[in-house]
C-alpha atoms as a PDB file:
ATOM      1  CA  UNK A   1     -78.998  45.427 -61.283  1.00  0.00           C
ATOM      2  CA  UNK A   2     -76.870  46.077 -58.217  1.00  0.00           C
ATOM      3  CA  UNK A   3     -77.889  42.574 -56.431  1.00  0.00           C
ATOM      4  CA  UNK A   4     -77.063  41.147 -60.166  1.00  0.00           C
ATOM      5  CA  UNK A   5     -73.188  43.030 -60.005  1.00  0.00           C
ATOM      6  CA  UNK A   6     -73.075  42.014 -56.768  1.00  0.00           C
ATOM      7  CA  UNK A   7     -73.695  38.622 -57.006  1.00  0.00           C
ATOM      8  CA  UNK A   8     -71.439  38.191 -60.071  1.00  0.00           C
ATOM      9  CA  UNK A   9     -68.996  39.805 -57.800  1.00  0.00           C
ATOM     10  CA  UNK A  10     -69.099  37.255 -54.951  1.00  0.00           C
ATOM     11  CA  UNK A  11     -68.731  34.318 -57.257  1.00  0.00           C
ATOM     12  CA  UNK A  12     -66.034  35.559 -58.687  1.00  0.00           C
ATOM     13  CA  UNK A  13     -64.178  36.159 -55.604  1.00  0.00           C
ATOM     14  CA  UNK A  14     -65.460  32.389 -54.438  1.00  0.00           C
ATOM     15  CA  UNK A  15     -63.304  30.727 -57.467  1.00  0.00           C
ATOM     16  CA  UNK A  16     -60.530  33.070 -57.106  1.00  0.00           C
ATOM     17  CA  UNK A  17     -59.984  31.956 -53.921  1.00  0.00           C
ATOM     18  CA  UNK A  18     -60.457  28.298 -54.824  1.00  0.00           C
ATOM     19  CA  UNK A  19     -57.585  28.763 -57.128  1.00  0.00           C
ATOM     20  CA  UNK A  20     -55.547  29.603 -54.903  1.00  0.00           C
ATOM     21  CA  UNK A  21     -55.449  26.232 -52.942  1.00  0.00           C
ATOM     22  CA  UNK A  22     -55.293  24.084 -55.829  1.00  0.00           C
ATOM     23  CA  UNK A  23     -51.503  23.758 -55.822  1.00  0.00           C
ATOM     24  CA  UNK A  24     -51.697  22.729 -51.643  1.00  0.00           C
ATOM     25  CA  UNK A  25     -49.761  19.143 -52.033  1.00  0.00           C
ATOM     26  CA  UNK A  26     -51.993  16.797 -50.197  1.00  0.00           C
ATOM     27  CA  UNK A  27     -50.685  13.280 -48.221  1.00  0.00           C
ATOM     28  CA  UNK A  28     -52.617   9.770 -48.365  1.00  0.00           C
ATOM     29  CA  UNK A  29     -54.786  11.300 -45.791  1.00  0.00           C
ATOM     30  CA  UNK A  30     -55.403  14.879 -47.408  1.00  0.00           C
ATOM     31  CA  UNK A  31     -53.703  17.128 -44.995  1.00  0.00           C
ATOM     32  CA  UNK A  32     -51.252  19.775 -46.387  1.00  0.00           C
ATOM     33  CA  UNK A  33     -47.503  19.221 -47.306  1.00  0.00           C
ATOM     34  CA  UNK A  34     -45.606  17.191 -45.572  1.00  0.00           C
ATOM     35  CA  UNK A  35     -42.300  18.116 -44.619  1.00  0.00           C
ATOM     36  CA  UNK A  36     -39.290  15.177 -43.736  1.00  0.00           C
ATOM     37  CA  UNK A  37     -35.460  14.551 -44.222  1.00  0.00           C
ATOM     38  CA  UNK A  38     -36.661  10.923 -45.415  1.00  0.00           C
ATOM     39  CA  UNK A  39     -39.409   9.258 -47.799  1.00  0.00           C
ATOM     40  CA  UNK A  40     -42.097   9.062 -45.079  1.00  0.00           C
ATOM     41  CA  UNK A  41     -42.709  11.187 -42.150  1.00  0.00           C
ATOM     42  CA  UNK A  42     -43.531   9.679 -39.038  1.00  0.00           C
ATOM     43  CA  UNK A  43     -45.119  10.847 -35.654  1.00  0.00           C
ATOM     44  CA  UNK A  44     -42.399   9.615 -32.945  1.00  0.00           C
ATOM     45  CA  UNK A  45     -43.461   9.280 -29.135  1.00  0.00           C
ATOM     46  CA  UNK A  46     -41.001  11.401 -26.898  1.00  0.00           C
ATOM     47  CA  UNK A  47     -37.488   9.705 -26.986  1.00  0.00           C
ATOM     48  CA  UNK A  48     -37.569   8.101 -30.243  1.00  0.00           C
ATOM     49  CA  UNK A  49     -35.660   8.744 -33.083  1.00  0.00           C
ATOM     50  CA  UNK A  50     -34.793   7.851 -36.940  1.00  0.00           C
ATOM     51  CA  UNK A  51     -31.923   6.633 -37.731  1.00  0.00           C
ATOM     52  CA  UNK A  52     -29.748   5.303 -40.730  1.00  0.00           C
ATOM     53  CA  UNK A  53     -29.191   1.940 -40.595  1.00  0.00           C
ATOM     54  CA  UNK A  54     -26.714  -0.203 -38.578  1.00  0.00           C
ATOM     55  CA  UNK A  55     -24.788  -3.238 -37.324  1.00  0.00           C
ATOM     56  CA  UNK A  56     -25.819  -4.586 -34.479  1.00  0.00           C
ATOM     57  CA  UNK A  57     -23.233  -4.137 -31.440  1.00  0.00           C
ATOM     58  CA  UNK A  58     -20.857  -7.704 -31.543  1.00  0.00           C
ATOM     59  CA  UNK A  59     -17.308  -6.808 -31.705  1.00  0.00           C
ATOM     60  CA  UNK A  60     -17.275  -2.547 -31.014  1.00  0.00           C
ATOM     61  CA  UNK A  61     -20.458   0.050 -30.349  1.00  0.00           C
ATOM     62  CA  UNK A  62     -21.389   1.539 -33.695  1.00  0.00           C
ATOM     63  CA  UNK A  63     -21.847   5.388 -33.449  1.00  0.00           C
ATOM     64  CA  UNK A  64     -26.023   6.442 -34.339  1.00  0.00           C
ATOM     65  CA  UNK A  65     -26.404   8.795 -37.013  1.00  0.00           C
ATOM     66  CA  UNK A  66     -29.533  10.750 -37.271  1.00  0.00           C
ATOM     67  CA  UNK A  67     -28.634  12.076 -40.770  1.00  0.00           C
ATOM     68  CA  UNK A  68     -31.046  10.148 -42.623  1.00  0.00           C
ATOM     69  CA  UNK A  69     -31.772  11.935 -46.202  1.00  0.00           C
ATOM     70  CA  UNK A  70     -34.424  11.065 -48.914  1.00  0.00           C
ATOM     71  CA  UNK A  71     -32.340   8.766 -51.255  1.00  0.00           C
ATOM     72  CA  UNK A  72     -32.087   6.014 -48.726  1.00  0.00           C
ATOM     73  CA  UNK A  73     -33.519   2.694 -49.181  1.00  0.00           C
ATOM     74  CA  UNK A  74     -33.974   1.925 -45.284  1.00  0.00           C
ATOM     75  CA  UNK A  75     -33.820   4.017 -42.362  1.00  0.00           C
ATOM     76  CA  UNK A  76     -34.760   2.489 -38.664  1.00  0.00           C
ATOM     77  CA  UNK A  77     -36.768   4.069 -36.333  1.00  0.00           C
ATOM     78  CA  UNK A  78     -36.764   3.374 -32.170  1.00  0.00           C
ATOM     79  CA  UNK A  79     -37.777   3.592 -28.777  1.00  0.00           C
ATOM     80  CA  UNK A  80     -33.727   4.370 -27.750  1.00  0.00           C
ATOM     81  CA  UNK A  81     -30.826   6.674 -28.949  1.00  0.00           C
ATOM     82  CA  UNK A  82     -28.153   4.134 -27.885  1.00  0.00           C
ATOM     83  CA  UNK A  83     -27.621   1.074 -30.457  1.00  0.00           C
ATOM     84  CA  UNK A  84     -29.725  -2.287 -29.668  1.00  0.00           C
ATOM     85  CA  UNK A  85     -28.197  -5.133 -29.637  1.00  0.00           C
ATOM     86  CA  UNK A  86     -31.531  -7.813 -30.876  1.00  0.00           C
ATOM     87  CA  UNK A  87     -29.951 -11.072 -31.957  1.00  0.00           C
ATOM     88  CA  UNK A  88     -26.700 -10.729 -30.518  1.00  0.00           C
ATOM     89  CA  UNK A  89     -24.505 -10.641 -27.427  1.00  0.00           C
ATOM     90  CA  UNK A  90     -21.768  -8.219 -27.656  1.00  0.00           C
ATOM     91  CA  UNK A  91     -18.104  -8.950 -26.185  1.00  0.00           C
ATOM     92  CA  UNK A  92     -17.499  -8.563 -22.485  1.00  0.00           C
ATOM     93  CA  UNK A  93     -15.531  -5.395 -23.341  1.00  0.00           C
ATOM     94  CA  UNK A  94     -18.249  -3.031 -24.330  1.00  0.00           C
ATOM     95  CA  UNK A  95     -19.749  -1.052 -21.673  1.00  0.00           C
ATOM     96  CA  UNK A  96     -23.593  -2.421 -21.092  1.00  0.00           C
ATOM     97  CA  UNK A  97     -24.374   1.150 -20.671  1.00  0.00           C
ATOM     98  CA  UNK A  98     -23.561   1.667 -24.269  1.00  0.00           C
ATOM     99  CA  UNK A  99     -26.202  -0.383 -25.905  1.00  0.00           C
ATOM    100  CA  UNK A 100     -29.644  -1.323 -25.116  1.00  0.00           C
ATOM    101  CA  UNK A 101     -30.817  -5.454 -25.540  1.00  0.00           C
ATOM    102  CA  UNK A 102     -34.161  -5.447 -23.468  1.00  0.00           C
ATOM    103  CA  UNK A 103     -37.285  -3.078 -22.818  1.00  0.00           C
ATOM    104  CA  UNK A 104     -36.833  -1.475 -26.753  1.00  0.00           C
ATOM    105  CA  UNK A 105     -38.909  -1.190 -30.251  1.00  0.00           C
ATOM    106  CA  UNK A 106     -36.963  -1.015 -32.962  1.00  0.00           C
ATOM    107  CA  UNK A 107     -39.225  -0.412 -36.916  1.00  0.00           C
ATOM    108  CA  UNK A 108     -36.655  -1.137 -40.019  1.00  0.00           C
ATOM    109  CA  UNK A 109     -38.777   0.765 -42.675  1.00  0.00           C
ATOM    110  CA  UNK A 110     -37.619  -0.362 -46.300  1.00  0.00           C
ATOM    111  CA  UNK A 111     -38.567   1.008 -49.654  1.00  0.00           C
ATOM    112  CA  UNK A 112     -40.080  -2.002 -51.782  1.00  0.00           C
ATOM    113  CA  UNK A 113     -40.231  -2.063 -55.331  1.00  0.00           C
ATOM    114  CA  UNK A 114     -43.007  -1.579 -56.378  1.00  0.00           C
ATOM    115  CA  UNK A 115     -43.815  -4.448 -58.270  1.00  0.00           C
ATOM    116  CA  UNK A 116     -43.678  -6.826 -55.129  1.00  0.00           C
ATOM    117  CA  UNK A 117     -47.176  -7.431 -53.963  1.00  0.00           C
ATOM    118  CA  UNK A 118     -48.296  -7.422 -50.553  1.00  0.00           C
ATOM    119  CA  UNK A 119     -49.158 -10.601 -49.254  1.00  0.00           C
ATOM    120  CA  UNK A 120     -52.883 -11.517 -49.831  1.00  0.00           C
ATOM    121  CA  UNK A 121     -53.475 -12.741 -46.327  1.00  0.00           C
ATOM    122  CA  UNK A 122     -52.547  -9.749 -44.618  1.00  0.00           C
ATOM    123  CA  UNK A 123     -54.986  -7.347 -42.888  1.00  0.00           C
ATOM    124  CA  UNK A 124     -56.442  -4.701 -44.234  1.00  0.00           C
ATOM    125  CA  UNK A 125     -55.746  -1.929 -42.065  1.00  0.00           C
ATOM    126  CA  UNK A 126     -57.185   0.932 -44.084  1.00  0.00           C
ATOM    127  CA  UNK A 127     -55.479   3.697 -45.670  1.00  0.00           C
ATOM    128  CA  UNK A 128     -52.807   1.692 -47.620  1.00  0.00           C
ATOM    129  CA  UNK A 129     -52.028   0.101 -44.512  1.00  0.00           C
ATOM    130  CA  UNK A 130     -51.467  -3.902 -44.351  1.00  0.00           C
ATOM    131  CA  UNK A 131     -50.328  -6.213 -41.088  1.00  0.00           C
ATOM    132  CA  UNK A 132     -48.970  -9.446 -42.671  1.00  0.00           C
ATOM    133  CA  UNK A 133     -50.490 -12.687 -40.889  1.00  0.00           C
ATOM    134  CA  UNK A 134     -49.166 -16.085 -39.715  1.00  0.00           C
ATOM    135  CA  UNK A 135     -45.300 -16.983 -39.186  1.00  0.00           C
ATOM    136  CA  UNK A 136     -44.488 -13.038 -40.100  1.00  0.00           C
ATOM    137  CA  UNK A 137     -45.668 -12.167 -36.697  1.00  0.00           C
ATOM    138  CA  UNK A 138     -44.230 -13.757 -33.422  1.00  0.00           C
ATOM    139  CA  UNK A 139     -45.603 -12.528 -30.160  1.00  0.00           C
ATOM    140  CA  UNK A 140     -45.508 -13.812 -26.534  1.00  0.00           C
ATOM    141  CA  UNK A 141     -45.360 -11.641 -23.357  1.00  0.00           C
ATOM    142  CA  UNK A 142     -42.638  -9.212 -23.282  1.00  0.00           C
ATOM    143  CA  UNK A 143     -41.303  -9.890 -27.214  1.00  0.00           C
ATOM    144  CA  UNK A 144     -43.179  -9.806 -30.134  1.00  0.00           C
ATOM    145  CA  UNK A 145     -41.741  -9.510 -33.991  1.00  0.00           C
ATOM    146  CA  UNK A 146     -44.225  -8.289 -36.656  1.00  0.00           C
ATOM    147  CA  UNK A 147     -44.348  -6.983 -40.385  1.00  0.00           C
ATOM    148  CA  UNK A 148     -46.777  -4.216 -41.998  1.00  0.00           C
ATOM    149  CA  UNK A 149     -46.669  -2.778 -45.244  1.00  0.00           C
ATOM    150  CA  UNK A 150     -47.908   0.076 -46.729  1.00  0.00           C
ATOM    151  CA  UNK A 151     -48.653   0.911 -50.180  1.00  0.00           C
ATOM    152  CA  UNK A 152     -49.200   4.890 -51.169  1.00  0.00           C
ATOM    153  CA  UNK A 153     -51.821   6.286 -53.053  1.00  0.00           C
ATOM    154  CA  UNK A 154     -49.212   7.338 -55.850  1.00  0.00           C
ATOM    155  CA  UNK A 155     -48.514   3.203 -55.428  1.00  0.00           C
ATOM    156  CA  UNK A 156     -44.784   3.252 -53.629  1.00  0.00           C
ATOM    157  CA  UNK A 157     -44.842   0.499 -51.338  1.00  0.00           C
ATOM    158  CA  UNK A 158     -42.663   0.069 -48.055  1.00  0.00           C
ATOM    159  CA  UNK A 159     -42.085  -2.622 -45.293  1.00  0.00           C
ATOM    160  CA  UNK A 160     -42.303  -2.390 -41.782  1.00  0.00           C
ATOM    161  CA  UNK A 161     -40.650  -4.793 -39.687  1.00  0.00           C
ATOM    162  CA  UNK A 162     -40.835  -4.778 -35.723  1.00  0.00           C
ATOM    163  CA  UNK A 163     -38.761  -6.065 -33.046  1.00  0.00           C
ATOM    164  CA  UNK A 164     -39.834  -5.451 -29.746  1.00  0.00           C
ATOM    165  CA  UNK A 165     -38.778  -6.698 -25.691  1.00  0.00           C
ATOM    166  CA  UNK A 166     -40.861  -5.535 -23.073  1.00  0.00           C
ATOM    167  CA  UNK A 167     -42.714  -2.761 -24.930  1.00  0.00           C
ATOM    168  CA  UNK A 168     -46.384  -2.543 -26.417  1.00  0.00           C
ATOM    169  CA  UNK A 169     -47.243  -3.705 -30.095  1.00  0.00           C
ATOM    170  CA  UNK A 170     -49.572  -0.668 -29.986  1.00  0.00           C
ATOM    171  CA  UNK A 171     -47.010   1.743 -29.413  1.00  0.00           C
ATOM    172  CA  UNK A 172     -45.134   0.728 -32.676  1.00  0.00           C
ATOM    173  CA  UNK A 173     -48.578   0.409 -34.852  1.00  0.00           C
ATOM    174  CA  UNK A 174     -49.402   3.688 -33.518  1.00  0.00           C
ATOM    175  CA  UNK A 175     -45.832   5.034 -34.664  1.00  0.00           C
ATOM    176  CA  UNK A 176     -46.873   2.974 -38.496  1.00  0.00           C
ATOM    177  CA  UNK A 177     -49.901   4.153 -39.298  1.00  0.00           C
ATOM    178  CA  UNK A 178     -48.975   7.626 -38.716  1.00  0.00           C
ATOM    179  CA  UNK A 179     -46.453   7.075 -41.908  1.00  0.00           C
ATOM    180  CA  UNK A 180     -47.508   9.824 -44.350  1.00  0.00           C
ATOM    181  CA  UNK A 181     -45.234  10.690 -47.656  1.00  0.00           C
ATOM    182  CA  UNK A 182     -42.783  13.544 -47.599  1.00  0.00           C
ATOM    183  CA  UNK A 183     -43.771  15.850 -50.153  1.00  0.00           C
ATOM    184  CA  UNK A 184     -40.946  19.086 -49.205  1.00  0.00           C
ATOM    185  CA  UNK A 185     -37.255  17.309 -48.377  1.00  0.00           C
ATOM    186  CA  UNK A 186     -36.173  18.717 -45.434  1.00  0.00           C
ATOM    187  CA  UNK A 187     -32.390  16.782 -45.716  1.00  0.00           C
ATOM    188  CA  UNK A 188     -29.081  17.914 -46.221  1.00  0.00           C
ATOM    189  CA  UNK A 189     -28.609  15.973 -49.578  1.00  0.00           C
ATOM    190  CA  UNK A 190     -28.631  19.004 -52.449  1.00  0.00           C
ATOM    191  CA  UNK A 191     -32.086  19.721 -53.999  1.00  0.00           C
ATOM    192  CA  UNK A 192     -33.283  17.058 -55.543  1.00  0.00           C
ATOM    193  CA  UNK A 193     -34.617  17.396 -59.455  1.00  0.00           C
ATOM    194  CA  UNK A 194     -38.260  17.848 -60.729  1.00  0.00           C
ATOM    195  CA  UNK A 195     -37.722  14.217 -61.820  1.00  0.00           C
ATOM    196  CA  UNK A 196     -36.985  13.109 -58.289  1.00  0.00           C
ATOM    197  CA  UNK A 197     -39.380  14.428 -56.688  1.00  0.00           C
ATOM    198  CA  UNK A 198     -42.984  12.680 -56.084  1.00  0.00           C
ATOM    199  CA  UNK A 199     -45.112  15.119 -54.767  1.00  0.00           C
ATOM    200  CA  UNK A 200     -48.634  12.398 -54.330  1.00  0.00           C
ATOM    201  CA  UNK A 201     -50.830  14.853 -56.151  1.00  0.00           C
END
């Protein structure tokens, strides 16, 4: 009778305790919560950062926020804290220490809708994870320009777009596929509603 108690005893304990990590909120790859100012949470090399978006340096030096919050569209992420200056020169009178324009990776990450599809030719790169193929992807030594897209398990889909000079493509896959979704805003936009928030159950 006492092994019987006993028994009974243990498996209730067992589902108890199972209940109590039901309501962990679990990313595309089934860790724990994620926490993030933006949509996606990324794992940055040393000296990167995220950034809202910008125009490129031309006329004066835009000023880099790092205030990104979780109702933006885009936000960029790259190699540099200074602006980069990819398809244009900028006027004599801004300092060239100001900006960067060689030896950079910058990743515009956009929010898609989700009714666009991902191309059908693009790689499967497990995971959600898609590299688009042909004329989407221009590399030669020292620049390369490529797209990836990734599509959540909850089925939100984003864009990645990469421009890099004198840097590896690895580095900036590396920086892709560690997107995971933000599931706990850390931003300083007010608390979002119930309705806003997708927690990827």
């Amino acid at each position: 009778m006492k092994r019987l108690l006993l028994s009974i005893s243990a498996a209730v304990l067992l589902l108890t305790g199972a209940g109590c990590t039901s309501g962990i909120v679990s990313s595309i790859t089934g860790g724990n919560a994620v926490e993030g100012k933006w949509k996606l949470a990324f794992d940055l090399p040393s000296g990167w950062v995220e950034v809202v978006g910008y125009a490129q340096p031309n006329e004066s030096l835009p000023t880099l926020s790092q205030d990104v919050n979780h109702t933006m569209e885009t936000v960029s992420l790259q190699s540099t804290d200074k602006p980069i200056a990819r398809t244009t020169t900028p006027v004599d009178t801004i300092s060239k220490e100001g900006y960067v324009s060689t030896d950079y990776t910058k990743i515009d990450v956009d929010t898609l809708d989700s009714r666009r599809s991902i191309p059908k030719d693009a790689t499967d790169l497990g995971s959600g994870f898609w590299k688009a193929a042909g004329v989407a992807n221009d590399c030669k030594p020292g620049s390369c320009t490529t797209t990836y897209y990734l599509q959540t398990s909850s089925g939100e889909k984003y864009m990645f777009t990469v421009w890099q000079v004198g840097q590896e493509a690895s580095v900036a896959e590396a920086v892709i596929l560690s997107a995971k979704p933000v599931t706990s805003f850390t931003d300083t936009v007010p608390a979002a509603t119930a309705s806003d928030v997708k927690t990827n159950e």
